[in-house]
Protein backbone atom coordinates (compact mmCIF):
# COMPACT_ATOMS: atom_id res chain seq x y z
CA UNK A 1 200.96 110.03 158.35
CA UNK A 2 197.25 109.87 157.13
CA UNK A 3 194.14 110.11 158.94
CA UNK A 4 191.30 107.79 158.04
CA UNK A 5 187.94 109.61 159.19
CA UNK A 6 185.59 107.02 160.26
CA UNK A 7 186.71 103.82 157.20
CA UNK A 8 188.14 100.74 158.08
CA UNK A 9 190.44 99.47 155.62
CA UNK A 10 188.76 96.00 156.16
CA UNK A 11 186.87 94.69 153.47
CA UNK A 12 185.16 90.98 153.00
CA UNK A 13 184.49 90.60 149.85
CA UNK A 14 180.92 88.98 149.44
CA UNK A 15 179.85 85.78 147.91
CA UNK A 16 178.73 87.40 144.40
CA UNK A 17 182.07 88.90 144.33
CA UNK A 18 184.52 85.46 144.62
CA UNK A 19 182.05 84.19 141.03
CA UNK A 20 182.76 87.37 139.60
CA UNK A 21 186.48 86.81 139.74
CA UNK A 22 185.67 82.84 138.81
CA UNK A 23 184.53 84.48 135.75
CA UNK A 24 186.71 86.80 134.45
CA UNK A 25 189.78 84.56 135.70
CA UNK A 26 188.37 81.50 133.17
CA UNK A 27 188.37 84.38 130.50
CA UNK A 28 191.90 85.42 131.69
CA UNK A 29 193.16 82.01 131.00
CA UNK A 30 191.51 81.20 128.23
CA UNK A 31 192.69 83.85 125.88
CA UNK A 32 191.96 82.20 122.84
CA UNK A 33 188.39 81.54 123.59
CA UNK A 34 188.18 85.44 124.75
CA UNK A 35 189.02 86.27 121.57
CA UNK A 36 187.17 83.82 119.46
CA UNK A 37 184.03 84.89 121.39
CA UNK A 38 185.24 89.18 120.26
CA UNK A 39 186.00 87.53 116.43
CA UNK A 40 182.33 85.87 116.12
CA UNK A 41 180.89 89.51 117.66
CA UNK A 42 182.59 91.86 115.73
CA UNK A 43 181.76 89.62 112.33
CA UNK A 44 177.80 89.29 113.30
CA UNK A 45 177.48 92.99 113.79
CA UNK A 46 179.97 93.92 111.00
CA UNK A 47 177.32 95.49 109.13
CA UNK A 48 176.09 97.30 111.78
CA UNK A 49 179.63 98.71 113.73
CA UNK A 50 181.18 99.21 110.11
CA UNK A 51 178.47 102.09 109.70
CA UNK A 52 179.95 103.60 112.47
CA UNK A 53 182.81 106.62 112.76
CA UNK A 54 185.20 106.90 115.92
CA UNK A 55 185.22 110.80 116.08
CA UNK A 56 186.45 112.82 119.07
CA UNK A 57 187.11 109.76 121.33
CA UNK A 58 187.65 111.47 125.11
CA UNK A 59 190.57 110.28 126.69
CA UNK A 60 190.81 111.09 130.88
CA UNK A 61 194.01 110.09 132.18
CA UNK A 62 196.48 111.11 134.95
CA UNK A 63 198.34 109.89 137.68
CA UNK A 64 195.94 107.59 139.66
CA UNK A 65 194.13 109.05 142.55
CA UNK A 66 194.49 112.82 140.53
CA UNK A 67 190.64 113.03 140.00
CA UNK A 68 190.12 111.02 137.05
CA UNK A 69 187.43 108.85 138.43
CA UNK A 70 185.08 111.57 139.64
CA UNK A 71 185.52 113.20 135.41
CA UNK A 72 184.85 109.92 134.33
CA UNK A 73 181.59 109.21 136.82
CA UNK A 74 180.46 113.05 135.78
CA UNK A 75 180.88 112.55 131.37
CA UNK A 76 179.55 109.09 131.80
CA UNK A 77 176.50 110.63 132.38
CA UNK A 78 176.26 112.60 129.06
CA UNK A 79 173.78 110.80 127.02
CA UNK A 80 176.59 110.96 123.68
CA UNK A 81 179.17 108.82 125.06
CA UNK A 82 179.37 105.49 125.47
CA UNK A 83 181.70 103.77 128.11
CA UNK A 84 182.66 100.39 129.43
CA UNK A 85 180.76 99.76 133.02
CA UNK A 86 181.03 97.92 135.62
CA UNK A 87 178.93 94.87 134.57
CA UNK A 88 181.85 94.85 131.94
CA UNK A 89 184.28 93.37 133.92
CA UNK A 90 183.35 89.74 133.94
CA UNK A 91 183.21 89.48 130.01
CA UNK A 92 184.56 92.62 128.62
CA UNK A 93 185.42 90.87 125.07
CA UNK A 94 181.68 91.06 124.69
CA UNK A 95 180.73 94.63 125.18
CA UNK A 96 177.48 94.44 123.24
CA UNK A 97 176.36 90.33 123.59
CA UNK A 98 177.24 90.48 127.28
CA UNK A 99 175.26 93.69 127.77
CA UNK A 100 171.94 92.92 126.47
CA UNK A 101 172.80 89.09 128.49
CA UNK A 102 173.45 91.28 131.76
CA UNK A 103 170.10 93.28 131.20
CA UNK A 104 168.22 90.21 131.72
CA UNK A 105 169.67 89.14 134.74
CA UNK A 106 169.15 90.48 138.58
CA UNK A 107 173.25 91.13 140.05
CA UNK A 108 174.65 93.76 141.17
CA UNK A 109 171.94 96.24 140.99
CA UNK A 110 172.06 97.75 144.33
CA UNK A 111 174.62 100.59 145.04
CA UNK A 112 177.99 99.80 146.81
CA UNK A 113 181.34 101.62 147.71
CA UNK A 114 183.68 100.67 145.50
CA UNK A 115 187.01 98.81 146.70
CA UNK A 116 188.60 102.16 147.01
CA UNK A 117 186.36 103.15 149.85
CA UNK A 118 186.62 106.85 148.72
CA UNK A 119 182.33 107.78 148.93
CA UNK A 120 182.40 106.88 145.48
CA UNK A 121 178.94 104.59 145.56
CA UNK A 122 178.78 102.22 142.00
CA UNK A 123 176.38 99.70 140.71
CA UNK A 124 176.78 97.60 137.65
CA UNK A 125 175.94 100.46 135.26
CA UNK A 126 178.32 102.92 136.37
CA UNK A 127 181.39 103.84 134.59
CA UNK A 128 184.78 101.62 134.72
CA UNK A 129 188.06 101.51 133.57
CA UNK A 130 188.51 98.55 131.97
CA UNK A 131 190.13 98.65 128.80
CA UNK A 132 193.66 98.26 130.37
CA UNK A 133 193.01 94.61 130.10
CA UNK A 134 193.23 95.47 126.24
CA UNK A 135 196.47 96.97 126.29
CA UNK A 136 198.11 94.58 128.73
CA UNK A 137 197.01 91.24 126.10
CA UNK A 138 198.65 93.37 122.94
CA UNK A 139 201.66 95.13 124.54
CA UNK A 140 203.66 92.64 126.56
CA UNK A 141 205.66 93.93 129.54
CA UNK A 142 204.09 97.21 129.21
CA UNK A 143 203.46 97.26 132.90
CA UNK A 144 207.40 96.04 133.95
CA UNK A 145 209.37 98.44 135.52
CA UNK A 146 212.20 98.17 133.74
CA UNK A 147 211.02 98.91 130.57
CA UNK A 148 209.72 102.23 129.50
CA UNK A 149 206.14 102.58 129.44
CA UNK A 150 205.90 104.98 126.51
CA UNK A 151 204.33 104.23 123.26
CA UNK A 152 204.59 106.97 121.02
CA UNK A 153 203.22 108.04 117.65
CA UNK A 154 205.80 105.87 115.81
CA UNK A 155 204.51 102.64 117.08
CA UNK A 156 202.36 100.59 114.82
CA UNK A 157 199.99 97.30 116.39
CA UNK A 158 198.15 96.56 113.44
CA UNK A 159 196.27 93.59 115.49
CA UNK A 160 195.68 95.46 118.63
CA UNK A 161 194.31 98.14 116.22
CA UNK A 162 191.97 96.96 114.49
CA UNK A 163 190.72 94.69 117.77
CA UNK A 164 190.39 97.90 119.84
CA UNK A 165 188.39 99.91 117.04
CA UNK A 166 185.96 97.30 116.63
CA UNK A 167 185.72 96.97 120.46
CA UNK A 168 185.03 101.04 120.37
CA UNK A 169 182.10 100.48 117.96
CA UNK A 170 180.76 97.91 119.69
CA UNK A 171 180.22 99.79 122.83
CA UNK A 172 179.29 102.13 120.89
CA UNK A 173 176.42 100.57 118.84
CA UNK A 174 175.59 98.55 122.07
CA UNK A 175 174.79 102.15 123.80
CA UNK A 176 173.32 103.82 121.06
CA UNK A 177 175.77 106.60 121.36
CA UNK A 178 178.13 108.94 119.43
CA UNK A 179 181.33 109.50 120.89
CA UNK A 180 183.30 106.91 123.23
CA UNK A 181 184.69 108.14 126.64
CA UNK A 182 187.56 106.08 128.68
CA UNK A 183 189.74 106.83 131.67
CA UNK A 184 192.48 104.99 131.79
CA UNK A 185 195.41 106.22 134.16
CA UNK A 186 197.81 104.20 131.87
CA UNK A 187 197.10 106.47 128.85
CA UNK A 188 199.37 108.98 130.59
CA UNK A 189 202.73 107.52 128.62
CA UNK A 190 200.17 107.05 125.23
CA UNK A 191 199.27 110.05 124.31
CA UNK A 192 200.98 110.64 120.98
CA UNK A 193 200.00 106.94 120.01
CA UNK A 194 196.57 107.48 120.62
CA UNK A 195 196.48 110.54 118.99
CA UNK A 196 197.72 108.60 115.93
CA UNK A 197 195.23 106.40 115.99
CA UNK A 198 192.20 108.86 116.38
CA UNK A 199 193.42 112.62 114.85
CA UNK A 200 190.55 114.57 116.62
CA UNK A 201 190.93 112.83 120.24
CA UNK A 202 189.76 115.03 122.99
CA UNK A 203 192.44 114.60 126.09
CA UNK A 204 191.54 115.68 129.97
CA UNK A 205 194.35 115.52 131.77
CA UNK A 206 193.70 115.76 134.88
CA UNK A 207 196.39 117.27 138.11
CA UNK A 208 195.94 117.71 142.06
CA UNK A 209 198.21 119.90 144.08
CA UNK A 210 201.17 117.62 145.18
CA UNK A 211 200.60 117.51 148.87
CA UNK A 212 197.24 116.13 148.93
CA UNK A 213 197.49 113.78 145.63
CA UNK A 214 200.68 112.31 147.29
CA UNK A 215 198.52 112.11 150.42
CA UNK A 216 195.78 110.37 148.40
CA UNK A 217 198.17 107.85 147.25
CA UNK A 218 199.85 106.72 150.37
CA UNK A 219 196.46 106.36 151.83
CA UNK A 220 195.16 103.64 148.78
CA UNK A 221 198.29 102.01 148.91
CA UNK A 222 197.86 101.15 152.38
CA UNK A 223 194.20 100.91 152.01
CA UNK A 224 194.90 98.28 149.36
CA UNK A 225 198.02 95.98 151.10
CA UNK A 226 195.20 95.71 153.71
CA UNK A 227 192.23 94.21 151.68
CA UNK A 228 194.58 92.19 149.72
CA UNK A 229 195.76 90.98 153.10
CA UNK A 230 192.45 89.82 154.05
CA UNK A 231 191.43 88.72 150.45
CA UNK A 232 194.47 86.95 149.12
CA UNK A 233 191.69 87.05 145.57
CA UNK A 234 192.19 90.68 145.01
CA UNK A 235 195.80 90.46 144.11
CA UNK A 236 195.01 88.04 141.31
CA UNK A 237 192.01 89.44 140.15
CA UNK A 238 193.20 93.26 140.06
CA UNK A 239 196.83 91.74 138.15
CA UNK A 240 193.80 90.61 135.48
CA UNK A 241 191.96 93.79 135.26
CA UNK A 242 195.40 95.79 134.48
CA UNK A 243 195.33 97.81 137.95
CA UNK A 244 198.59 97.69 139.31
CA UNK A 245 198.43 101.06 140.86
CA UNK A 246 198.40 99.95 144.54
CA UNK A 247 199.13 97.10 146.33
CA UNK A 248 201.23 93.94 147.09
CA UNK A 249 201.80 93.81 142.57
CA UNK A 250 202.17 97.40 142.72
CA UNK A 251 204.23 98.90 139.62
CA UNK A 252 205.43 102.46 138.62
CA UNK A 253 204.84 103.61 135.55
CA UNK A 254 208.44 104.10 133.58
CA UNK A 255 208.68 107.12 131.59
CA UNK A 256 212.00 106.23 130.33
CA UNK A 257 214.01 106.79 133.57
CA UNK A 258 214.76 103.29 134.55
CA UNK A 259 217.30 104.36 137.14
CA UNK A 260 214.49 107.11 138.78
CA UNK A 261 212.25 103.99 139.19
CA UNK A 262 214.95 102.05 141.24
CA UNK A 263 215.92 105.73 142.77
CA UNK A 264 211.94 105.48 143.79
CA UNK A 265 212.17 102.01 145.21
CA UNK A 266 215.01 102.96 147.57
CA UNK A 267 213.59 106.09 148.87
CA UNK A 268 210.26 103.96 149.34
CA UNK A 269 211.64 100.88 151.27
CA UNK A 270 212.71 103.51 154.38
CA UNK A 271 210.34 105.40 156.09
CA UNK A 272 212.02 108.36 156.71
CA UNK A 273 212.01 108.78 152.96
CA UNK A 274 209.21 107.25 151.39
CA UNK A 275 207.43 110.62 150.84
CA UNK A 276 209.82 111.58 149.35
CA UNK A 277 209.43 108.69 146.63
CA UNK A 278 206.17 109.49 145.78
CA UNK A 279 206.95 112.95 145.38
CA UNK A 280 209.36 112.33 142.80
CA UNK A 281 207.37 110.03 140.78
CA UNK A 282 204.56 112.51 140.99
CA UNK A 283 207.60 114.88 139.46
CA UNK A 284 208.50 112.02 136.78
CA UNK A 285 204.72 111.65 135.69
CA UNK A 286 203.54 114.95 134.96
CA UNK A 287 207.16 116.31 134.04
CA UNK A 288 206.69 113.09 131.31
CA UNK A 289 203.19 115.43 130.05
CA UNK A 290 204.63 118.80 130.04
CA UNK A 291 207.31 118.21 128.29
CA UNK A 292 205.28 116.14 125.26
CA UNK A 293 203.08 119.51 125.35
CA UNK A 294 205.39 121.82 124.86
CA UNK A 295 206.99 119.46 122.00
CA UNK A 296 204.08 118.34 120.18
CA UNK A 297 201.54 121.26 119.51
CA UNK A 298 198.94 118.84 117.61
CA UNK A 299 198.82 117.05 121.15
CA UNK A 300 198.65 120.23 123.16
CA UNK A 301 195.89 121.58 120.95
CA UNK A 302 193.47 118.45 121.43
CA UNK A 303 194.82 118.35 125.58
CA UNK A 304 192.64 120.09 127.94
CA UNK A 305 194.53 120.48 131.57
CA UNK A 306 192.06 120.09 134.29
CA UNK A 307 193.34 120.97 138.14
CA UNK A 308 191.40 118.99 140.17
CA UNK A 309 191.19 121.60 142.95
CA UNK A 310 189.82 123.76 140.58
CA UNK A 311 187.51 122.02 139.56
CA UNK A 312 186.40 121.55 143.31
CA UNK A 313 186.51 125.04 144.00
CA UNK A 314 185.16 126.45 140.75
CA UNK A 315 182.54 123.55 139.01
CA UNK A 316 180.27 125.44 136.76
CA UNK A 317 183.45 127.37 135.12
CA UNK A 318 185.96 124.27 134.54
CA UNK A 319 182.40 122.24 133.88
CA UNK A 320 182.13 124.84 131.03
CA UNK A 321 185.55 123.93 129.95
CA UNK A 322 185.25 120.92 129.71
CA UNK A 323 182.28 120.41 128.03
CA UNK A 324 183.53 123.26 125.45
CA UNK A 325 186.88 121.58 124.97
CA UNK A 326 184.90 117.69 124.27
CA UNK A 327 182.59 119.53 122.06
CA UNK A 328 179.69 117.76 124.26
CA UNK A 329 176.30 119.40 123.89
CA UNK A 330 175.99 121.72 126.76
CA UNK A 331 171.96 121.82 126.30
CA UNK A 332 172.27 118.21 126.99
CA UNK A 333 174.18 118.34 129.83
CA UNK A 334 172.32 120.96 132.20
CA UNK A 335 170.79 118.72 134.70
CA UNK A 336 174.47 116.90 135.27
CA UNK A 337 176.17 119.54 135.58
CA UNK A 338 173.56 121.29 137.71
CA UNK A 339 174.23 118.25 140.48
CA UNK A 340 178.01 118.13 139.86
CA UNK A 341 178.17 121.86 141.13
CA UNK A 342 176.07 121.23 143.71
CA UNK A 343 177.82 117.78 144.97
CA UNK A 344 182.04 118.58 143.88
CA UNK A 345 184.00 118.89 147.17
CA UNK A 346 187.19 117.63 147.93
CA UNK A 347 187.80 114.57 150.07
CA UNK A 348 186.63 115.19 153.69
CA UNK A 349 187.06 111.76 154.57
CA UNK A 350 191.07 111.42 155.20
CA UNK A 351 193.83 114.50 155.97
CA UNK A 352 197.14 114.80 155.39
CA UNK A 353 199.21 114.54 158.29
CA UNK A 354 202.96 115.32 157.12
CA UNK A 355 206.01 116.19 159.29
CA UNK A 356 207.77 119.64 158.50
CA UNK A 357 210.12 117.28 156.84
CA UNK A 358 208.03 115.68 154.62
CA UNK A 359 206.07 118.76 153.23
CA UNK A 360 209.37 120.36 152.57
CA UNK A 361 210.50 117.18 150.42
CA UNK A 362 207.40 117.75 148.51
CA UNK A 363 207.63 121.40 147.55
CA UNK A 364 211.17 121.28 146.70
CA UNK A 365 211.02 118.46 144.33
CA UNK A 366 207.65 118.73 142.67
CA UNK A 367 207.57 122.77 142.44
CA UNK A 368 209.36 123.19 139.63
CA UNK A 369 206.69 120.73 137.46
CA UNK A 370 203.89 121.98 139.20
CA UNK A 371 204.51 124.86 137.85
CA UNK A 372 204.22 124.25 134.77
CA UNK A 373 200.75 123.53 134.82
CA UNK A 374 199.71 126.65 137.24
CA UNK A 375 200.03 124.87 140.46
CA UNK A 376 201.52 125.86 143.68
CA UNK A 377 203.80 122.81 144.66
C-alpha cells in the first residue's frame, strides 16, 4: 500500500535511550514530587517570571503527520520564541533548573533521526512537543475515545491554569525570549479554550492534500507497531509523553462523534476498508476546524491556514505569511527563511501506492471538507 524508499522500520533503541525513559518514567510515577519540584521553581523565580507577559503565544496544530513538525523545526529557529526541546523530555516540570543542569552535561549532542524516521535529524536542542504531558495530568480521559476531546471556551481549570502560565514563563525567562511557540497536534479540539486563555494567540493550522497525509499516516502507524514490536519500552514511554497518535495505544481524537470513532474502528479492523477509515477521520478532524471558523470569527481572525503543499511548492510566499500573520520580525528571520526555501520539499522517501478503490474512497469522502480550506480532495 506504501512504499518505504530505502528505511527499515527497525529501530534498537540505544543504551542512553532505555535511562532516558528510567527518568522520565520515575517522574511519571511520582507525580507529586514532579510537581513539588515545578512549585519550589516557579516560587524561586517568582520575581523574575512575574515580570513577564504571555503575548501572542503561537499555537501549530493539525492532524498528526499534516506538516506541523517541519513549522515547528522552521519558527523554533526565530530568535523571539521560546520552545520546549528535546532535552525537555526527561524533566519537563523543570524547564528552566533542568536547562541550565543539561548545559553542563555531555548527552545527546550529536544529531540523530528521530523515531519517526522521516529525514527529520534532532539533537537535544531542537524543538519538541512536549507539553501534552501537561494536558494529559490536568484533564483526565482527555485522550479516551469515548469521550469527546473538545474543550471549549466555556471550560475553566483554574489549577491547570495557573500551572501552565507559569510553565510558559519559565521557558520563557529560561530562553531569554519574547513570545512562546508550541505544536501540539492535540490543540486541534482546543482552540476556543486556548484562545480564552491567551486573547491575542497566533494559530497555524496546518492541512496536506488527503491522499498523501492519509498515506503519511498509514505509513507511521506501521512504522510505529514495528519499533514498539522490537522495543516493548516505547509503548510505555510514548503513553507518558502524551503521543498516542500511532501505535499498539493508538487513540483517535473524538470530536464529539462517538459513534464515527467506532464507525472508524470497524472500517479499520478489515483491510479492504481501512483506507477508508482514515479518510473519514481525516474528514472528522478538519470538518471539526472549519466549522469552529466559520462560527467563531475572533478564532478565525487570530487562525492562519497553512497547506502544507503549498508551502512546499511556494516557501518564500507562505514563509511571508506566516511570519506576517505571528507578527515575527521578518529582519530577524532572513537567514532561516533563506535555508527553508532552499531545503522545503515534500517527502521523497515513501509513495503512495493506492488501488483505484482506495483513491476513490478518499476523494469522495474527504472532498467536500477539503474544500473548504482550498484543497483538491
Amino acid at each position: 500500500m506504501i512504499r518505504i524508499k530505502s528505511r527499515s522500520g527497525s529501530f534498537k533503541l540505544p543504551l542512553l535511550g532505555y535511562a532516558a525513559y528510567s527518568v522520565t518514567k520515575f517522574f511519571d510515577q511520582f507525580k507529586s514530587l514532579s510537581f513539588f519540584l515545578d512549585k519550589i521553581e516557579s516560587i524561586t523565580l517568582h520575581n523574575d517570571i512575574e515580570k513577564l507577559n504571555i503575548d501572542k503565544p503561537i499555537y501549530i496544530t493539525g492532524l498528526a503527520r499534516a506538516g506541523t513538525t517541519i513549522v515547528l523545526e522552521m519558527l523554533s529557529k526565530h530568535v523571539d520564541v521560546a520552545s520546549h526541546r528535546y532535552k525537555h523530555i526527561l524533566m519537563p516540570y523543570l524547564p528552566h533548573w533542568f536547562s541550565k543542569m543539561a548545559n553542563q552535561l555531555n548527552f545527546y549532542t550529536k544529531p540523530f533521526e528521530r523515531f519517526h524516521k522521516d529525514g527529520i535529524i534532532v539533537t537535544r536542542e531542537s524543538p519538541e512537543a512536549i507539553e501534552e504531558i501537561f494536558w494529559r495530568k490536568f484533564f483526565e480521559n482527555n485522550h479516551s475515545e469515548n469521550i469527546s476531546s473538545i474543550i471549549n471556551g466555556d471550560v475553566s481549570n483554574p489549577k491547570f491554569e495557573k500551572f501552565y502560565r507559569n510553565h510558559i514563563r519559565k521557558l520563557i525567562l529560561n530562553q531569554n525570549c519574547s513570545r512562546y511557540l508550541t505544536k501540539n497536534n492535540y490543540n486541534i479540539t482546543r482552540l476556543e479554550y486556548l484562545l480564552q486563555l491567551f486573547p491575542r494567540t497566533k494559530f497555524l493550522i496546518i492541512i496536506r492534500n488527503p491522499v498523501d497525509h492519509i498515506a503519511s499516516l498509514i505509513k507511521q502507524t506501521q512504522l510505529f507497531l514495528n519499533m514498539e514490536k522490537e522495543n516493548p519500552i516505547l509503548i510505555d514511554w510514548l503513553r507518558i509523553m502524551g503521543h498516542s497518535e500511532f501505535g499498539h495505544h493508538q487513540s483517535c481524537i473524538n470530536v464529539g462523534n462517538t459513534g464515527l470513532i467506532h464507525e472508524i474502528r470497524k472500517l479499520w479492523s478489515r483491510k479492504e476498508t481501512y483506507v477508508k477509515g482514515w479518510a473519514h477521520y481525516w474528514t472528522s478532524i478538519y470538518d471539526l476546524v472549519a466549522n469552529q471558523l466559520d462560527t467563531n470569527k475572533k478564532l478565525k481572525k487570530t487562525t492562519l491556514v497553512v497547506r502544507y503543499d503549498e508551502l512546499c511548492e511556494f516557501p518564500a510566499k507562505i514563509i511571508d505569511e506566516i511570519l506576517e500573520h505571528t507578527e515575527l520580525s521578518t529582519k530577524k528571520f532572513e537567514k532561516v527563511k533563506k535555508y527553508y526555501i532552499n531545503h522545503l520539499h515534500k517527502p521523497t522517501y515513501y509513495t503512495p501506492n493506492f488501488s483505484q478503490k482506495d483513491i476513490t474512497y478518499i476523494s469522495e469522502i474527504t472532498k467536500p471538507t477539503a474544500a473548504r480550506f482550498g484543497l483538491n480532495g
